[in-house]
N, C-alpha and C. Protein backbone atom coordinates (compact mmCIF):
# COMPACT_ATOMS: atom_id res chain seq x y z
N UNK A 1 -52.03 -4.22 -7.93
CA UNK A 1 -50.65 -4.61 -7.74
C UNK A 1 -49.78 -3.77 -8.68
N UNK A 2 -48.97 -3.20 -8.44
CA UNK A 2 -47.58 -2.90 -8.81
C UNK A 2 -47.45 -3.40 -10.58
N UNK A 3 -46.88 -2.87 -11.35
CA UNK A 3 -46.29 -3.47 -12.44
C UNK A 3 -44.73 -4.41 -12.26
N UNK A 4 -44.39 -3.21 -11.00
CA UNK A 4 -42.77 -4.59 -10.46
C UNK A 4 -43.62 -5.57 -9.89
N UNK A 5 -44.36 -5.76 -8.75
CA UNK A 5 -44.87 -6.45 -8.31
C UNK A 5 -45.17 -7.20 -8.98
N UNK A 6 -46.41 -7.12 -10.13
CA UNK A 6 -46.40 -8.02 -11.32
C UNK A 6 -45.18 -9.41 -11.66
N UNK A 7 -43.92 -8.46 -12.21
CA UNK A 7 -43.00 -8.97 -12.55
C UNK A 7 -42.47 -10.00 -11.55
N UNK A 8 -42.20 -9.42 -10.24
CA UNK A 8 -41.77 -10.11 -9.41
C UNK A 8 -42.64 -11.81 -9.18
N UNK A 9 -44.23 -11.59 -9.48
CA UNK A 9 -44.71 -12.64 -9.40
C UNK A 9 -44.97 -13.52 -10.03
N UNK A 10 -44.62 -13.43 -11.26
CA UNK A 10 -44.82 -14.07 -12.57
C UNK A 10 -43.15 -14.76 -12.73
N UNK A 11 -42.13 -14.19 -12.08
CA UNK A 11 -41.31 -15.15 -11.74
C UNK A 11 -41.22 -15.69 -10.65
N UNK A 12 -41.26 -15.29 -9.57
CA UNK A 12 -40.92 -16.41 -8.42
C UNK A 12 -42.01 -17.16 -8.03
N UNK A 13 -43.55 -16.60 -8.55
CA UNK A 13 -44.57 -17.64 -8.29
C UNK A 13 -45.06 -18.94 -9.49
N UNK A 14 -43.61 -18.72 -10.51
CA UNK A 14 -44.21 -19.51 -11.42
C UNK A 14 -44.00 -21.21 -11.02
N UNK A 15 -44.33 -21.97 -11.67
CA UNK A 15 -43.97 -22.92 -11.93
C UNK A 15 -42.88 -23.77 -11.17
N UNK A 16 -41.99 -22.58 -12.57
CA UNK A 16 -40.48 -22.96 -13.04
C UNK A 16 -39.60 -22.73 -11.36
N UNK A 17 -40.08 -21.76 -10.98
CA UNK A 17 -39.09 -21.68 -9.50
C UNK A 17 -39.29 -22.86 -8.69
N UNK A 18 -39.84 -23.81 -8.48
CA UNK A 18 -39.91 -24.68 -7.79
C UNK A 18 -38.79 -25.87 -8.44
N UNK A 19 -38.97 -26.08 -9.27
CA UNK A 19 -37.81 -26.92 -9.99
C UNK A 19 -36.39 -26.36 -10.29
N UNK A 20 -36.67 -24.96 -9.92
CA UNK A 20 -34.92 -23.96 -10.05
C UNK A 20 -33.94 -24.62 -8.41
N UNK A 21 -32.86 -24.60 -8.54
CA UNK A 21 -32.06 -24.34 -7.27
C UNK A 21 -31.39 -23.58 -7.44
N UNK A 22 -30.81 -23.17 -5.87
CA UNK A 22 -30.29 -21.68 -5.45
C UNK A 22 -28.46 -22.25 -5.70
N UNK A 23 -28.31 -21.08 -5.54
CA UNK A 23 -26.72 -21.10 -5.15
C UNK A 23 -26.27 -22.14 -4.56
N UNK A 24 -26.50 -22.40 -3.55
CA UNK A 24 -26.41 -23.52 -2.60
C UNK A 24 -26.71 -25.08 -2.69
N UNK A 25 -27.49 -24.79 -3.84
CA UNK A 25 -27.69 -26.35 -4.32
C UNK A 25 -29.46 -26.88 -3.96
N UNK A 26 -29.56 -26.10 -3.27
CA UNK A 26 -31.07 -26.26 -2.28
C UNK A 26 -32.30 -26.08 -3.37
N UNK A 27 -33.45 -26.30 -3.61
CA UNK A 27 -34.49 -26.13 -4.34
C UNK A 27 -35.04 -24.87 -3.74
N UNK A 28 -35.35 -23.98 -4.58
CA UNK A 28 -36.05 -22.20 -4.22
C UNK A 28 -37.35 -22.96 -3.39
N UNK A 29 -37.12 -22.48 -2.22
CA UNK A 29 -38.79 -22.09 -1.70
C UNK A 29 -39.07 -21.36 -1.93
N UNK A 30 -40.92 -21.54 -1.50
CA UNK A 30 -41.79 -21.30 -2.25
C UNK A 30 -41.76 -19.74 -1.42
N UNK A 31 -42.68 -18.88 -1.41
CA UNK A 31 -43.20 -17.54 -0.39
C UNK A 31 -43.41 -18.15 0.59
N UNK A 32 -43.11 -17.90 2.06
CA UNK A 32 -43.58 -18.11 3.11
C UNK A 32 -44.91 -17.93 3.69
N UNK A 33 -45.78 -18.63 4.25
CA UNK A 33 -46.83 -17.61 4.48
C UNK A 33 -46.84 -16.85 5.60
N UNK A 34 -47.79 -15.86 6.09
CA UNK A 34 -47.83 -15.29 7.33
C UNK A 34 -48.80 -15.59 8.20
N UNK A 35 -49.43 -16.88 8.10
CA UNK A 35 -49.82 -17.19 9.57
C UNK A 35 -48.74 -17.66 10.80
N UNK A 36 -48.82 -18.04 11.74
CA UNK A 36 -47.89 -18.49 12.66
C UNK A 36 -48.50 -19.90 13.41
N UNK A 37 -47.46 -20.53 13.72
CA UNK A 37 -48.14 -21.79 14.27
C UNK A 37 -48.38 -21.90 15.71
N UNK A 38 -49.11 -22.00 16.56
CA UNK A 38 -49.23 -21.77 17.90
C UNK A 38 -49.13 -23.13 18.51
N UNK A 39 -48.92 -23.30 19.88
CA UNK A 39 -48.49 -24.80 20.80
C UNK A 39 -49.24 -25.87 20.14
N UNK A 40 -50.93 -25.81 20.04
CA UNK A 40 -51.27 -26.78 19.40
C UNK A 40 -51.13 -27.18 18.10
N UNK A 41 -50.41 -26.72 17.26
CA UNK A 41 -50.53 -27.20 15.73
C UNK A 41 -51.22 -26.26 14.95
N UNK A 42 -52.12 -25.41 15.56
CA UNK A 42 -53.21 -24.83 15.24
C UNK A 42 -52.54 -23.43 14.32
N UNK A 43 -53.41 -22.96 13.22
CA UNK A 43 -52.79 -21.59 12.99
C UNK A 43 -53.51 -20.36 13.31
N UNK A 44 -52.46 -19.82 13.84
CA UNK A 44 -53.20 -18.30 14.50
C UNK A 44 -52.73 -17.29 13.35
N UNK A 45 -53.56 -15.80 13.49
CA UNK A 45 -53.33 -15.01 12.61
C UNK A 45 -52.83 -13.57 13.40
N UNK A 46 -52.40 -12.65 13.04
CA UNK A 46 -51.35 -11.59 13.92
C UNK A 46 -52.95 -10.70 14.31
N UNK A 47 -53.61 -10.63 12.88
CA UNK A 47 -54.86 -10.17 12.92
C UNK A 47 -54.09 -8.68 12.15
N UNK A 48 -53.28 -7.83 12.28
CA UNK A 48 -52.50 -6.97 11.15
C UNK A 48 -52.24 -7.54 9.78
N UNK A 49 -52.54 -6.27 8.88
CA UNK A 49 -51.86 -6.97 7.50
C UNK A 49 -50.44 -6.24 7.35
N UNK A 50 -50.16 -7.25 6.96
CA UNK A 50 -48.31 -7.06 6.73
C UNK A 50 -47.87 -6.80 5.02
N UNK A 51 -49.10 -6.96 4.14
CA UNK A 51 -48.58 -6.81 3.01
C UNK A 51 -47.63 -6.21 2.17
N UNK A 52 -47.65 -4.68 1.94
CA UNK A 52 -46.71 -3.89 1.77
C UNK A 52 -45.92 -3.49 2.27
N UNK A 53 -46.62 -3.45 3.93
CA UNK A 53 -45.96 -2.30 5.35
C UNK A 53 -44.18 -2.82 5.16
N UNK A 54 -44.15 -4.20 5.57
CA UNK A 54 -42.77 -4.85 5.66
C UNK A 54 -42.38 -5.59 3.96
N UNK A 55 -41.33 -5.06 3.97
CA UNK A 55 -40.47 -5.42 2.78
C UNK A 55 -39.70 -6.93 3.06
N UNK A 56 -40.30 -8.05 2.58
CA UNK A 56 -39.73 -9.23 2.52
C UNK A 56 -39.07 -9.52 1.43
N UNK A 57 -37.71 -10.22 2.36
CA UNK A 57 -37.19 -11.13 0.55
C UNK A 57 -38.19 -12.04 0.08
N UNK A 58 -38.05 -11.76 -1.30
CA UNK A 58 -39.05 -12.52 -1.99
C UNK A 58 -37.89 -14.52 -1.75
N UNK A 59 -37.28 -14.86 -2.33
CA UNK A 59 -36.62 -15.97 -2.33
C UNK A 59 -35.33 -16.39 -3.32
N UNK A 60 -34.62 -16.93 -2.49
CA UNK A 60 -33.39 -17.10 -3.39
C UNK A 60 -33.10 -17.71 -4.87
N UNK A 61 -34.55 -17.86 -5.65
CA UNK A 61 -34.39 -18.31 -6.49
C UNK A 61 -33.64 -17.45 -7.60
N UNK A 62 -33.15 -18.67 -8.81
CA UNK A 62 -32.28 -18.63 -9.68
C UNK A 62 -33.22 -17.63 -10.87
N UNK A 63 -33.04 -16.43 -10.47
CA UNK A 63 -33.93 -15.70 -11.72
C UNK A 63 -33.54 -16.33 -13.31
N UNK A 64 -32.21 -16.04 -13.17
CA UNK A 64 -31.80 -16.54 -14.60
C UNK A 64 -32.37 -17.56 -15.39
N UNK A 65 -32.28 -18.80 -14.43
CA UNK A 65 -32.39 -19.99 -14.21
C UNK A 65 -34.15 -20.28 -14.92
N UNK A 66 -34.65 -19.18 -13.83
CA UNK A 66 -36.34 -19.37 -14.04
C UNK A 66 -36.48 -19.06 -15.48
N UNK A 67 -36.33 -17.77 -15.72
CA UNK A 67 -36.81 -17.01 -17.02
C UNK A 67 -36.42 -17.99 -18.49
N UNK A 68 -34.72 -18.72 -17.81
CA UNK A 68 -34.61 -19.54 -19.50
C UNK A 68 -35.88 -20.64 -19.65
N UNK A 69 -36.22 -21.24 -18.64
CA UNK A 69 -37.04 -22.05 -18.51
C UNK A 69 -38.44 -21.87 -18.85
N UNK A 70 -38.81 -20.33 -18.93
CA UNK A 70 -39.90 -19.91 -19.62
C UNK A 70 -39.51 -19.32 -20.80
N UNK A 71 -38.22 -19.19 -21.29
CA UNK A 71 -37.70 -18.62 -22.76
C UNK A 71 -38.11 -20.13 -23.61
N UNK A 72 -37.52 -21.12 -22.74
CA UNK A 72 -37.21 -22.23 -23.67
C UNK A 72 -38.89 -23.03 -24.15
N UNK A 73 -39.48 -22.83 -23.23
CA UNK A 73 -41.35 -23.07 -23.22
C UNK A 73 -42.07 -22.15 -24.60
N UNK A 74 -41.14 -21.41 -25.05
CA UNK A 74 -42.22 -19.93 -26.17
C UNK A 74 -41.85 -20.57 -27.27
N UNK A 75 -42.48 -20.38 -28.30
CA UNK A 75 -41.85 -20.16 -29.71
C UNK A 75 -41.52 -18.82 -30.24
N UNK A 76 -41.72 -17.76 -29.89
CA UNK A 76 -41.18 -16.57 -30.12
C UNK A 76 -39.87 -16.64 -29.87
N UNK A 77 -38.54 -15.97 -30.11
CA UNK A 77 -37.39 -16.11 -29.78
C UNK A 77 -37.41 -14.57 -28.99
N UNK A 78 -37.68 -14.63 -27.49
CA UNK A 78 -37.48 -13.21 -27.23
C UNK A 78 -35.83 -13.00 -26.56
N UNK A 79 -35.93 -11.45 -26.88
CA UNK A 79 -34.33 -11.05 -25.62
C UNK A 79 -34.74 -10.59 -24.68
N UNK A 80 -35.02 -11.47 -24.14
CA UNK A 80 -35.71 -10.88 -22.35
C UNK A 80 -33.97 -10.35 -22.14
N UNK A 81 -32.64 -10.94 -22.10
CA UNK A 81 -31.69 -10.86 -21.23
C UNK A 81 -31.93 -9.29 -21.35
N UNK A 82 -32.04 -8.45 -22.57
CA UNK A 82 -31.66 -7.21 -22.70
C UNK A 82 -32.49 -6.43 -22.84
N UNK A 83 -34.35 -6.45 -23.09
CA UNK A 83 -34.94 -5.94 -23.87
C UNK A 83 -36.29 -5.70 -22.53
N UNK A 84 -36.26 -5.30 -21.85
CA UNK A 84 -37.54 -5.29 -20.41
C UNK A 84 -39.25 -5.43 -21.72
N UNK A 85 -39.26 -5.10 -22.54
CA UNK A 85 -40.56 -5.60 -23.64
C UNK A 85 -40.49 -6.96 -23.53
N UNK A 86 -38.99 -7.76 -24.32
CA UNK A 86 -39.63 -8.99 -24.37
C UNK A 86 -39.26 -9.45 -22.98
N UNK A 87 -38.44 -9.13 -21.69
CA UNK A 87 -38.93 -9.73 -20.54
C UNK A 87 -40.38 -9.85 -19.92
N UNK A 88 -40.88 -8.34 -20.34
CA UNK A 88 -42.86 -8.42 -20.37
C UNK A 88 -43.72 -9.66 -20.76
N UNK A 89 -43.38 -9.46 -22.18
CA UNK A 89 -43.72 -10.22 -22.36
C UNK A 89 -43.62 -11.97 -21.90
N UNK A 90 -42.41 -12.48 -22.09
CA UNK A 90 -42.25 -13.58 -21.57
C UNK A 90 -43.02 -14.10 -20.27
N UNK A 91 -43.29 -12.79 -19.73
CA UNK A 91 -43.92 -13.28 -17.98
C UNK A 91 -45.72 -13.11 -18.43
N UNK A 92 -45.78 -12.58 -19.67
CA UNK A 92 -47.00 -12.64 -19.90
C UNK A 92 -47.85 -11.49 -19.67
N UNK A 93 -47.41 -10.30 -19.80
CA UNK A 93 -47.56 -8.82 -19.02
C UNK A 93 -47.82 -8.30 -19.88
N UNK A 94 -48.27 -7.20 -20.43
CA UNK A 94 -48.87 -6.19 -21.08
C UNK A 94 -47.87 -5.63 -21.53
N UNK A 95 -46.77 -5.51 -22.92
CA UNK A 95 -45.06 -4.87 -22.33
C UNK A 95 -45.87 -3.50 -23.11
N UNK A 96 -46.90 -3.24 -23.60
CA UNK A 96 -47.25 -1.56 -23.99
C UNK A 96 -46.80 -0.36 -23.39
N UNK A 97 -46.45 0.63 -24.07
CA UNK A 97 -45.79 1.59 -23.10
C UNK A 97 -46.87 2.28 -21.89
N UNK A 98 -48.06 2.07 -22.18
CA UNK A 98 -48.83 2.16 -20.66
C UNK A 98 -48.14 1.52 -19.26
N UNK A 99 -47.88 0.49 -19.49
CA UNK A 99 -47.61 -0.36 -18.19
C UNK A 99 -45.85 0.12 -18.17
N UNK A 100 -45.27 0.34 -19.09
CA UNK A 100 -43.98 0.69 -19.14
C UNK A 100 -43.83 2.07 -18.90
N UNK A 101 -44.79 2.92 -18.80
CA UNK A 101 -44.30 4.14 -18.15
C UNK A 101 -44.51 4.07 -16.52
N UNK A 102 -45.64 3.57 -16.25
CA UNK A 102 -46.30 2.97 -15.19
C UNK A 102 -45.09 2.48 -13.97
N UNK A 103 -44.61 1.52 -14.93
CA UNK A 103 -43.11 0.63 -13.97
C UNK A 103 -41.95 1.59 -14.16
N UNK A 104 -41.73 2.80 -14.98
CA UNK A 104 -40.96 4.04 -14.69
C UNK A 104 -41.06 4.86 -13.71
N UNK A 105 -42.63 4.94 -13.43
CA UNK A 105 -43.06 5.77 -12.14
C UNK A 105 -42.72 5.31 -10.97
N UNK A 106 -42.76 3.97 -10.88
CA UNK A 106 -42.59 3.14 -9.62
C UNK A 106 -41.45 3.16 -9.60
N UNK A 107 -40.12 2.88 -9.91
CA UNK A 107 -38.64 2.62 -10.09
C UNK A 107 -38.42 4.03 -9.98
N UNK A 108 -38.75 5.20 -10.10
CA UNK A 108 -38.19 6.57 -10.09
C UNK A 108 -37.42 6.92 -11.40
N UNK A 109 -38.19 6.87 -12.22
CA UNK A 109 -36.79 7.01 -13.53
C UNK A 109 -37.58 8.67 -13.86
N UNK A 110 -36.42 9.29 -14.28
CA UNK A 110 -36.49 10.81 -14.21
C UNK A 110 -36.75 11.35 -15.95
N UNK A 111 -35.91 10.37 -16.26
CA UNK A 111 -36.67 11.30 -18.26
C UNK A 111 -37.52 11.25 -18.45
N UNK A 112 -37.87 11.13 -19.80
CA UNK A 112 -38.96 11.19 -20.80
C UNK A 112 -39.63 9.97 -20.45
N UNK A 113 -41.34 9.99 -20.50
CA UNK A 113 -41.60 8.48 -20.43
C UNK A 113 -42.53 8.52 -21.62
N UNK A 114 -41.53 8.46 -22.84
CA UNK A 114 -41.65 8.27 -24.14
C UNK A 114 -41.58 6.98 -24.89
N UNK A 115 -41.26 6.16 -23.87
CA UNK A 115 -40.11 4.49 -24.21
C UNK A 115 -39.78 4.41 -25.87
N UNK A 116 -38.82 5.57 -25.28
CA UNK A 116 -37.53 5.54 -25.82
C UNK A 116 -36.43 4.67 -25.24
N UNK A 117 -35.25 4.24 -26.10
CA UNK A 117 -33.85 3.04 -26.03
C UNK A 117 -34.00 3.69 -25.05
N UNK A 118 -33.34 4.38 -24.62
CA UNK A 118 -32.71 4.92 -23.18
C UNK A 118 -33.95 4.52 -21.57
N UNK A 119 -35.10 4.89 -22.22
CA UNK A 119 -35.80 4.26 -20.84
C UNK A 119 -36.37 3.24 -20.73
N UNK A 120 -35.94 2.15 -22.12
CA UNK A 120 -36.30 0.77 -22.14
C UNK A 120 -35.43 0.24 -21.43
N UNK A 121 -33.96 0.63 -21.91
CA UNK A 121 -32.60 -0.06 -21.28
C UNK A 121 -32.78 0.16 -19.61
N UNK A 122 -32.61 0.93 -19.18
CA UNK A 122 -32.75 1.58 -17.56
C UNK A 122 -33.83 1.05 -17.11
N UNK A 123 -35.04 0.70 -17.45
CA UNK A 123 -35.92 -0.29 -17.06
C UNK A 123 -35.58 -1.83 -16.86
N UNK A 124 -34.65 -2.21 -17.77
CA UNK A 124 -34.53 -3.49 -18.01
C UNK A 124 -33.29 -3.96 -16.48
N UNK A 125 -32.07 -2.71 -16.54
CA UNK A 125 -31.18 -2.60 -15.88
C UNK A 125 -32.38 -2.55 -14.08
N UNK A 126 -33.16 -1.66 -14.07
CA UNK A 126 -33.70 -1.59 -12.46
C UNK A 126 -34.45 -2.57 -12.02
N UNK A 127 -35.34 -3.21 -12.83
CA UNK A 127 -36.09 -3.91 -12.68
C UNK A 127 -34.76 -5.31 -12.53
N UNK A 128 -33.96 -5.86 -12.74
CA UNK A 128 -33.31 -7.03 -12.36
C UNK A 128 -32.31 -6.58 -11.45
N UNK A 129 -32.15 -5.14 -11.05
CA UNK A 129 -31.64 -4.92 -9.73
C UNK A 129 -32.34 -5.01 -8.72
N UNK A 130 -33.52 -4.60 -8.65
CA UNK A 130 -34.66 -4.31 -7.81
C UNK A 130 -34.82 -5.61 -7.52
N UNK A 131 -35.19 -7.24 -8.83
CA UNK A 131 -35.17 -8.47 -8.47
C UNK A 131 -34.41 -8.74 -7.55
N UNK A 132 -32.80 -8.64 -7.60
CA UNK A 132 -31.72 -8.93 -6.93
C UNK A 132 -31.81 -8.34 -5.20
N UNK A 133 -32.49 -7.36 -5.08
CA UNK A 133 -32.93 -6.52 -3.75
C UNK A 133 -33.81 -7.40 -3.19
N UNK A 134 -34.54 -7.63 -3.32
CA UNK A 134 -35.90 -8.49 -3.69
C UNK A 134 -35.60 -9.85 -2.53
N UNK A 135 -34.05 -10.59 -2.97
CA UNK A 135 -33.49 -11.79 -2.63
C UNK A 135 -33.16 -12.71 -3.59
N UNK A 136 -33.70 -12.41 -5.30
CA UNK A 136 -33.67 -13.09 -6.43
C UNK A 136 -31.74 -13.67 -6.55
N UNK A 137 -31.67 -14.18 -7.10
CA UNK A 137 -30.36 -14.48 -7.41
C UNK A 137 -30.10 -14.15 -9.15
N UNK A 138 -29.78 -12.90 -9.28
CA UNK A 138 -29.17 -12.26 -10.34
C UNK A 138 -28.33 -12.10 -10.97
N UNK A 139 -27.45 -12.91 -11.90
CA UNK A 139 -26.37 -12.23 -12.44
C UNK A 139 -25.83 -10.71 -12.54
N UNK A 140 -24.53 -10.56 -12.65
CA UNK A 140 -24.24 -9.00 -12.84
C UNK A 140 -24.73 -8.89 -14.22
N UNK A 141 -24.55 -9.80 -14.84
CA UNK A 141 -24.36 -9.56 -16.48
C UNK A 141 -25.86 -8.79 -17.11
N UNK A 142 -26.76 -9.23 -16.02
CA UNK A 142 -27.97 -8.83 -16.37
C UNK A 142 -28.53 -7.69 -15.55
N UNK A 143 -27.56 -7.83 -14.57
CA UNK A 143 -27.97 -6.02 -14.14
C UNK A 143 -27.21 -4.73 -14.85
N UNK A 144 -25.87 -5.18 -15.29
CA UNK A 144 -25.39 -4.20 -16.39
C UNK A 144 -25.68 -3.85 -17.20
């Protein structure tokens, strides 16, 4: 899996998203699955895998929402809002610059993959845009 991928699942499959609500007031569902239900009740399968091929919204959950809810669970005091290390961390991820050049490759980032300020910040900035693409519900404040 992906190092976004990672990320992506360590928030919207946690816990905490089930007890988050959306914009709307509604409780985040969960991932959909991809079987289908046929006349009898019964579940049929397409028999294709759909995994990567099609790009699904992941779900309208309250990213923000989720992550304080795993900020407020740590005793570490991290800055996930600003810092893509301690967002790593918080989700429980490897934040070493292995996996952080790794999630540079995937996102397309063009400098140095030295993790240096500059390609920590731009990580932190794509990766909660990419959430927001995703279907996440993102603040601007945290994609700026």
């Amino acid at each position: 899996m992906s190092i976004f991928g990672k990320i992506a699942s360590a928030i919207f499959g946690s816990k905490h998203a089930a007890g988050v609500t959306t914009a709307g007031g509604a409780a985040a569902a969960p991932p959909s699955s991809t079987a289908t239900s046929t006349s009898t009740g019964t579940s049929a399968s397409t028999g294709t895998s759909t995994g990567s091929a099609t790009a699904k919204p992941i779900s309208r959950a309250d990213v923000e929402g989720i992550l304080q809810k795993l900020a407020a669970e740590q005793r570490e005091d991290l800055d996930w809002k600003r810092s893509i290390v301690d967002l790593m961390k918080l989700l429980k991820l490897d934040s070493g610059l292995g996996p952080r050049k790794q999630l540079a490759q995937e996102l397309g980032y063009t400098g140095a993959l030295d993790g240096s300020s500059e390609m920590n910040v731009w990580l932190h900035r794509q990766v909660m845009t990419k959430l927001a693409e995703s279907g996440g519900k993102v603040p601007d404040s945290l994609r700026a």
